[in-house]
C-alpha atoms as a PDB file:
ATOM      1  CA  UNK A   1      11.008 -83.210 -35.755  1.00  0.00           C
ATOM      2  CA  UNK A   2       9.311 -81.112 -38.541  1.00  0.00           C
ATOM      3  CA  UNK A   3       6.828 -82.758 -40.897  1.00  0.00           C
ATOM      4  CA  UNK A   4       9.066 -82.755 -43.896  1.00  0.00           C
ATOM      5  CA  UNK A   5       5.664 -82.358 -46.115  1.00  0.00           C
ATOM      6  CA  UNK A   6       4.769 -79.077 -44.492  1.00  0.00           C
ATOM      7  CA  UNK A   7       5.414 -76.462 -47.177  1.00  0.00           C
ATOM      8  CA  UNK A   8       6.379 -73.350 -45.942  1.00  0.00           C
ATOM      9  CA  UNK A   9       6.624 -69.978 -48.304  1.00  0.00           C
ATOM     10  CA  UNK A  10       9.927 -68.084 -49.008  1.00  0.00           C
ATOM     11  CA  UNK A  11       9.885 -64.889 -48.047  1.00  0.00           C
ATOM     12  CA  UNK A  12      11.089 -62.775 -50.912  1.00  0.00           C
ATOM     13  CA  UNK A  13      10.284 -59.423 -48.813  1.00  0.00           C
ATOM     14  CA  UNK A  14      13.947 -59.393 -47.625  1.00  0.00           C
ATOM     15  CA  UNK A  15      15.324 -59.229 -51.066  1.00  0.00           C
ATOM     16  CA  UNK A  16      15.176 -56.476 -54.082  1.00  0.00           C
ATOM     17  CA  UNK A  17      12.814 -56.554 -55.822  1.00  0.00           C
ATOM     18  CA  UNK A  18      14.593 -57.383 -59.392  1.00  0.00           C
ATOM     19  CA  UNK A  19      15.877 -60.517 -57.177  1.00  0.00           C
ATOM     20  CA  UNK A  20      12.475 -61.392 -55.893  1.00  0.00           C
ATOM     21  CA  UNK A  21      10.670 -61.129 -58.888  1.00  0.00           C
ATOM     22  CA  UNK A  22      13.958 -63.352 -60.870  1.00  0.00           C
ATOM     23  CA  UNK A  23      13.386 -65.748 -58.490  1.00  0.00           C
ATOM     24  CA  UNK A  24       9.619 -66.227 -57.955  1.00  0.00           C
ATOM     25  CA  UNK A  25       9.398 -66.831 -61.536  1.00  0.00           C
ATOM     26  CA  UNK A  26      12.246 -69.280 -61.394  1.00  0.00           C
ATOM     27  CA  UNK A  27      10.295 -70.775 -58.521  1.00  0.00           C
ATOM     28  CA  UNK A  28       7.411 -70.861 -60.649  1.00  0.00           C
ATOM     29  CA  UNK A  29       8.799 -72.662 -63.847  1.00  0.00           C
ATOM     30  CA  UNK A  30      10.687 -75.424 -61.638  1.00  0.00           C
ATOM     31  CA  UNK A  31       7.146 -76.101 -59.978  1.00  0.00           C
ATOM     32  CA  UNK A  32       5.864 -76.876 -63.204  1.00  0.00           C
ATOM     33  CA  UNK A  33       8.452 -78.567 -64.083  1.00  0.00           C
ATOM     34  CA  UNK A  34       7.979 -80.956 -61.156  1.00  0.00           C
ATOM     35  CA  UNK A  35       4.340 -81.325 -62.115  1.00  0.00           C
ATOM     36  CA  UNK A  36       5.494 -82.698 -65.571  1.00  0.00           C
ATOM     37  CA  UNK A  37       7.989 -85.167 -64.201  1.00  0.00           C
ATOM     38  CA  UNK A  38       5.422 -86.502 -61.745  1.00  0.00           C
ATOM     39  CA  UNK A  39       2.546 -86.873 -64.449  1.00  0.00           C
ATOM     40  CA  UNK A  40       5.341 -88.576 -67.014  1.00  0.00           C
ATOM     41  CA  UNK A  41       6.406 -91.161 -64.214  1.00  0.00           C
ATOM     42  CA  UNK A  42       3.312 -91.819 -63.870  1.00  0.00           C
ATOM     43  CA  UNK A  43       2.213 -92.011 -67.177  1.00  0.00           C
ATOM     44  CA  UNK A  44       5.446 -94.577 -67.307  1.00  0.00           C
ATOM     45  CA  UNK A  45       4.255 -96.779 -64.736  1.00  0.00           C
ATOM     46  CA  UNK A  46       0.563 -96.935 -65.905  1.00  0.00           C
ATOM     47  CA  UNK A  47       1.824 -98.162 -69.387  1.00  0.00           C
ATOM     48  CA  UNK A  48       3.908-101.033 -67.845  1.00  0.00           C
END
């Protein structure tokens, strides 16, 4: 069974690139997006 921690990359190679590039910066702005959410629930749980 595959470590379901083990990143692996998307290969946007296989798509145009007006698709690739859309995407990678969608990509991008959700991974941030994540990083906020983890530092706020955190942030939560240190102030209870």
């Amino acid at each position: 069974m595959p470590d379901p921690l083990v990143r692996s990359a998307f290969n946007y190679e296989s798509l145009d690139p007006g698709t690739a590039q859309f995407l990678n910066q969608q990509a991008s702005a959700i991974k941030v997006l994540v990083k906020q959410s983890i530092e706020n629930i955190i942030e939560v749980g240190n102030r209870l």
